[in-house]
PDB file of N, CA and C in Angstrom:
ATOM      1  N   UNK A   1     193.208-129.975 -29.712  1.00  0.00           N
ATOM      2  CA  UNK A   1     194.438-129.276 -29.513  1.00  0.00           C
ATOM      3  C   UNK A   1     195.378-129.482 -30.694  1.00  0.00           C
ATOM      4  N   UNK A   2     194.611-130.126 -31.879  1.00  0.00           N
ATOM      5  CA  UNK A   2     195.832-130.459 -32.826  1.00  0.00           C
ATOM      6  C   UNK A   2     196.691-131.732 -32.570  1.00  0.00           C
ATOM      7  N   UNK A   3     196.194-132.057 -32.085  1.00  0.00           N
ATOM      8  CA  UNK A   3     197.313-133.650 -31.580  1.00  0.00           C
ATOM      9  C   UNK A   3     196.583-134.430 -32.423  1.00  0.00           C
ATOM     10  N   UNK A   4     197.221-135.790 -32.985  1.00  0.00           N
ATOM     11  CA  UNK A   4     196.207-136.876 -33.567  1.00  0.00           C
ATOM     12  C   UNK A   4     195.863-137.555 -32.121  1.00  0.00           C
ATOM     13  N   UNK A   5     194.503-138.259 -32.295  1.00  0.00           N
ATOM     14  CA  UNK A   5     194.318-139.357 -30.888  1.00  0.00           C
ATOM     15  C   UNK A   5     194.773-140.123 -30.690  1.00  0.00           C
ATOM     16  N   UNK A   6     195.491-140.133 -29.153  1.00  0.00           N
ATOM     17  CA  UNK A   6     195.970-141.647 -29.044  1.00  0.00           C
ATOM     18  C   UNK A   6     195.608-142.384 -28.143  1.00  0.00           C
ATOM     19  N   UNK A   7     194.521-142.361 -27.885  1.00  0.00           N
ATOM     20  CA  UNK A   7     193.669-143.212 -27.214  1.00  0.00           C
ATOM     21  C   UNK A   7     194.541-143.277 -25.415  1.00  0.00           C
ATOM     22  N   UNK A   8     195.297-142.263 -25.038  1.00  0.00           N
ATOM     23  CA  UNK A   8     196.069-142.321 -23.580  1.00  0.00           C
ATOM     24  C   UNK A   8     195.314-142.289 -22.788  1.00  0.00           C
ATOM     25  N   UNK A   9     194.131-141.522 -22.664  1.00  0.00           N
ATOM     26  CA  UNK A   9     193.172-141.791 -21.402  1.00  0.00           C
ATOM     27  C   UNK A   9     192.525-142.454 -21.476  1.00  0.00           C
ATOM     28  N   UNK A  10     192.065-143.249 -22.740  1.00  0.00           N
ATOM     29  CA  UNK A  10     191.229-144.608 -22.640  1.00  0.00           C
ATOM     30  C   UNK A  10     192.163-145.636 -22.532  1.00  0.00           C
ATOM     31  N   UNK A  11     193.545-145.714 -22.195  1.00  0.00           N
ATOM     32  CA  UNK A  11     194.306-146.799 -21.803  1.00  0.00           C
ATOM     33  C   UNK A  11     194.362-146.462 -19.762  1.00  0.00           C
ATOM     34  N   UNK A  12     194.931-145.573 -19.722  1.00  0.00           N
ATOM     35  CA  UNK A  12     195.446-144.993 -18.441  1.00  0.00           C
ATOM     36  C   UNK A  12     194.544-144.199 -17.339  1.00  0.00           C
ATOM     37  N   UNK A  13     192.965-143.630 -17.508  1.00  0.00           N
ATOM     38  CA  UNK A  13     191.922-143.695 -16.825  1.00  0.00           C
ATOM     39  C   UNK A  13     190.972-144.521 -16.762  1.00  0.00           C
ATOM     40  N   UNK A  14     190.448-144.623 -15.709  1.00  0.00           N
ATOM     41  CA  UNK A  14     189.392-145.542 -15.033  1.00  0.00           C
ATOM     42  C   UNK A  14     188.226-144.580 -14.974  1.00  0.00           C
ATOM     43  N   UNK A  15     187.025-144.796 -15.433  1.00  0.00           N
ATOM     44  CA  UNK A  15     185.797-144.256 -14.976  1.00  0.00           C
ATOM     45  C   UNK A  15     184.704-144.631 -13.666  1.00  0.00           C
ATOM     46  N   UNK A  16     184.890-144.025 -12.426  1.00  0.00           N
ATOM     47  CA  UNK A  16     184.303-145.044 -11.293  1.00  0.00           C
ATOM     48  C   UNK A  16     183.350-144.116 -11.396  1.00  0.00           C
ATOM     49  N   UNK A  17     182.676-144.634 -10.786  1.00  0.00           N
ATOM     50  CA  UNK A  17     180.616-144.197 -10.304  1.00  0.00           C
ATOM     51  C   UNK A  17     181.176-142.977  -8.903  1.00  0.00           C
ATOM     52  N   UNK A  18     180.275-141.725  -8.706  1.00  0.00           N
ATOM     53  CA  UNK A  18     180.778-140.935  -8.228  1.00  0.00           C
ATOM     54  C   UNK A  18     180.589-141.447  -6.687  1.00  0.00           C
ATOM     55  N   UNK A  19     179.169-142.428  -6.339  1.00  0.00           N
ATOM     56  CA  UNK A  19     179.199-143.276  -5.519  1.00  0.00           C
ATOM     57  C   UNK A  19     180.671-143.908  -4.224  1.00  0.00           C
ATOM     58  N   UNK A  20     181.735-143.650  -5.320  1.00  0.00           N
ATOM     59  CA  UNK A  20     182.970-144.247  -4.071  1.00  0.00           C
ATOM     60  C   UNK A  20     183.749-142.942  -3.346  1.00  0.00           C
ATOM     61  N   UNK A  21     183.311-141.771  -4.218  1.00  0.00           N
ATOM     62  CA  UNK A  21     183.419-140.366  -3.488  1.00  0.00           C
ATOM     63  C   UNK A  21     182.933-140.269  -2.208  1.00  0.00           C
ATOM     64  N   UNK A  22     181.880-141.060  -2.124  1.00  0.00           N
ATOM     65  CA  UNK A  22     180.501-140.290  -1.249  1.00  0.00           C
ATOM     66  C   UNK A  22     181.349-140.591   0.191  1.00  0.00           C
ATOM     67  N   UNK A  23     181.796-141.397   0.496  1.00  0.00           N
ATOM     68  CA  UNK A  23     182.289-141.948   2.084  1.00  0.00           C
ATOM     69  C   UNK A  23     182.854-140.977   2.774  1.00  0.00           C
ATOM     70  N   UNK A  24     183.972-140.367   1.357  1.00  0.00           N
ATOM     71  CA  UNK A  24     185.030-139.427   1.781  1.00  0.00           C
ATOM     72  C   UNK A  24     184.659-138.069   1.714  1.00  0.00           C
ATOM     73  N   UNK A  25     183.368-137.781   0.974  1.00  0.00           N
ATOM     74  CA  UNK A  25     182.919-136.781   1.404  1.00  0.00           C
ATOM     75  C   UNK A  25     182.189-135.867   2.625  1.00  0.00           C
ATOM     76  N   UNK A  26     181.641-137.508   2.598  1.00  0.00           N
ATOM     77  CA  UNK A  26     180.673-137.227   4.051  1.00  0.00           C
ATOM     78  C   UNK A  26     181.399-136.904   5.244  1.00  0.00           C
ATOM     79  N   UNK A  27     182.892-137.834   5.271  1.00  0.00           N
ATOM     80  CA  UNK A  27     183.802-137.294   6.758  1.00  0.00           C
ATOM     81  C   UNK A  27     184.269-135.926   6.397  1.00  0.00           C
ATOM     82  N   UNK A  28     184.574-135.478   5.241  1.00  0.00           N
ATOM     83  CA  UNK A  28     184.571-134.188   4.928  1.00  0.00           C
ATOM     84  C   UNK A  28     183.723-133.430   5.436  1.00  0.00           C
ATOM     85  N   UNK A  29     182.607-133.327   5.104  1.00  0.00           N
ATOM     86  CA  UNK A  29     181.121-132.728   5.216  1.00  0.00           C
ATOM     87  C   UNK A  29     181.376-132.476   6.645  1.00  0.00           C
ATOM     88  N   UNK A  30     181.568-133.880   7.349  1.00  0.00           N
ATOM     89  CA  UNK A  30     180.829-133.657   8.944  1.00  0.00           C
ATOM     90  C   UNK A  30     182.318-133.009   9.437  1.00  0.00           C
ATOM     91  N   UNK A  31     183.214-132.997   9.372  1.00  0.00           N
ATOM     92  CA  UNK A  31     184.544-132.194   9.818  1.00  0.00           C
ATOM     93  C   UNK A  31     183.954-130.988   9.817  1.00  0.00           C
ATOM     94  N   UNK A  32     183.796-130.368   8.390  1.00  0.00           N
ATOM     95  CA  UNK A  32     183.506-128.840   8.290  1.00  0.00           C
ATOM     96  C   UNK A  32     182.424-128.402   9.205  1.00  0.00           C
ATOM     97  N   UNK A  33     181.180-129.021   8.804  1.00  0.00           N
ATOM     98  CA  UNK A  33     180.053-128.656   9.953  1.00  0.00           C
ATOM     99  C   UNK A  33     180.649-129.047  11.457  1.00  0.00           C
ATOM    100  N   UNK A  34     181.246-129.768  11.667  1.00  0.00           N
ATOM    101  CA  UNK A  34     181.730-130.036  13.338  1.00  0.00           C
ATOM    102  C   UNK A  34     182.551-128.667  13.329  1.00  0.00           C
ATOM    103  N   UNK A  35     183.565-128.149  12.787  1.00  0.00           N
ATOM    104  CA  UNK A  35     184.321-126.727  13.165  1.00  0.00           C
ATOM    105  C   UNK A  35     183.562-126.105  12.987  1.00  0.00           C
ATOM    106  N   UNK A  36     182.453-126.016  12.348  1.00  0.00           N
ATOM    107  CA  UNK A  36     181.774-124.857  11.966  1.00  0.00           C
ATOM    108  C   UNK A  36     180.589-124.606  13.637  1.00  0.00           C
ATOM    109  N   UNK A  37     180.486-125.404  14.277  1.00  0.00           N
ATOM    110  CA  UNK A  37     179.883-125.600  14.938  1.00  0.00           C
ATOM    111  C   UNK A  37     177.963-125.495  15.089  1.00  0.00           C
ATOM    112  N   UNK A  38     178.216-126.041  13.313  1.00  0.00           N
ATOM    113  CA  UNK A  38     176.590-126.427  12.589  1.00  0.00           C
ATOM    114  C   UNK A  38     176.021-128.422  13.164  1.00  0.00           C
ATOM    115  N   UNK A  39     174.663-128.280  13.812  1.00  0.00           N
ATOM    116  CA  UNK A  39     174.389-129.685  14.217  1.00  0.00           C
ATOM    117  C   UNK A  39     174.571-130.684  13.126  1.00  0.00           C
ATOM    118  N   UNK A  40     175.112-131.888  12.750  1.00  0.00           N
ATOM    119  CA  UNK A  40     175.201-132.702  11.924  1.00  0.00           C
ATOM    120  C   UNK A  40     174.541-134.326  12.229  1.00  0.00           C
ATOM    121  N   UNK A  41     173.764-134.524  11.289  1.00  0.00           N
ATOM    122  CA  UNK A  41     172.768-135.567  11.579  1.00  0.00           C
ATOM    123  C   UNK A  41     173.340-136.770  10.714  1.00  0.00           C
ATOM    124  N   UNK A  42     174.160-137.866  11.372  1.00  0.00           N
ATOM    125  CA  UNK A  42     175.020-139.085  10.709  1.00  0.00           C
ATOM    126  C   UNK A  42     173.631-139.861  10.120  1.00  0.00           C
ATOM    127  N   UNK A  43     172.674-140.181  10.383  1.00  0.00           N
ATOM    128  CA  UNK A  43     172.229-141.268  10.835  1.00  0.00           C
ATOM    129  C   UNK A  43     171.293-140.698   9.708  1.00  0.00           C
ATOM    130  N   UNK A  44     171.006-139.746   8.399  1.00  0.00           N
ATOM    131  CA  UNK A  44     170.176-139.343   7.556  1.00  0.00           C
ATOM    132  C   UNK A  44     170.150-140.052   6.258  1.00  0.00           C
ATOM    133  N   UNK A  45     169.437-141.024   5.451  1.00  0.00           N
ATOM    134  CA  UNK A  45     169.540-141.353   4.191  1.00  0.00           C
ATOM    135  C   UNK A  45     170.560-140.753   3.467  1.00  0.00           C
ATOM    136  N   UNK A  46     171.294-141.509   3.297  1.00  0.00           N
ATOM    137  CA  UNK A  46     171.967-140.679   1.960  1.00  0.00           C
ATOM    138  C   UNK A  46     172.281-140.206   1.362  1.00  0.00           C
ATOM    139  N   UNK A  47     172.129-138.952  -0.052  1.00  0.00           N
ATOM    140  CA  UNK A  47     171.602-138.350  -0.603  1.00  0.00           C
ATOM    141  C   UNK A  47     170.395-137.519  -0.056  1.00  0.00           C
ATOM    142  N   UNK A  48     169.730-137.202   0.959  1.00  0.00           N
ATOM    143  CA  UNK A  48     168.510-137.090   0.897  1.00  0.00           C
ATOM    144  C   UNK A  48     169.069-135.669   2.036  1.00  0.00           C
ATOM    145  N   UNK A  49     167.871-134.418   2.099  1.00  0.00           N
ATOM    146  CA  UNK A  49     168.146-133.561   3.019  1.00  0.00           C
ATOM    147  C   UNK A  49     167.212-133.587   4.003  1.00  0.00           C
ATOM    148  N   UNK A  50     167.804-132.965   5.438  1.00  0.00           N
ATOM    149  CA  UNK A  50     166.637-133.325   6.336  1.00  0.00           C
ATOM    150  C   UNK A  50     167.098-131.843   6.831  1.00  0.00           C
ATOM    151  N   UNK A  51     165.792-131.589   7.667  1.00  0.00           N
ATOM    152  CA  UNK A  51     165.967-130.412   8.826  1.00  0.00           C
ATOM    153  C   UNK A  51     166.098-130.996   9.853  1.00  0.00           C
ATOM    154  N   UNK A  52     167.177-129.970  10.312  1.00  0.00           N
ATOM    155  CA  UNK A  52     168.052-130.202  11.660  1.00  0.00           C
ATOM    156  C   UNK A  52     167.239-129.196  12.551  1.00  0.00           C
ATOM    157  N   UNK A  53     167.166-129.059  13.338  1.00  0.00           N
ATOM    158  CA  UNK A  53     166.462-128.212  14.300  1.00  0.00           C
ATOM    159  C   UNK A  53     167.534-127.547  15.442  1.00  0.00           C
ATOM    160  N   UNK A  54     167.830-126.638  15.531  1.00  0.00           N
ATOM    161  CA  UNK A  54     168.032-126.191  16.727  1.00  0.00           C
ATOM    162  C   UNK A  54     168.698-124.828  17.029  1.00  0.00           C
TER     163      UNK A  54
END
């Protein structure tokens, strides 16, 4: 942008692992599918996709 660097976001950001997202996504996730009135399976690995049946 024409600025010289001044190193402000390597003083004033933190880089976290996307890992501490995941918690708050998932109550996200299962909110939407609960209004949506799509089955939601808590109890699935992780990362990982499963078929839901029904």
């Amino acid at each position: 942008m024409g600025h010289k660097p001044s190193a402000t976001a390597e003083k004033h950001c933190t880089v976290r692992p996307l890992d501490l997202l995941r918690l708050h996504h998932e109550k996200i996730e299962a909110w939407i599918l609960e209004q949506a009135g799509v089955p939601f399976v808590a109890t699935v690995e992780p990362g990982k996709l499963a078929l839901v049946a029904g």
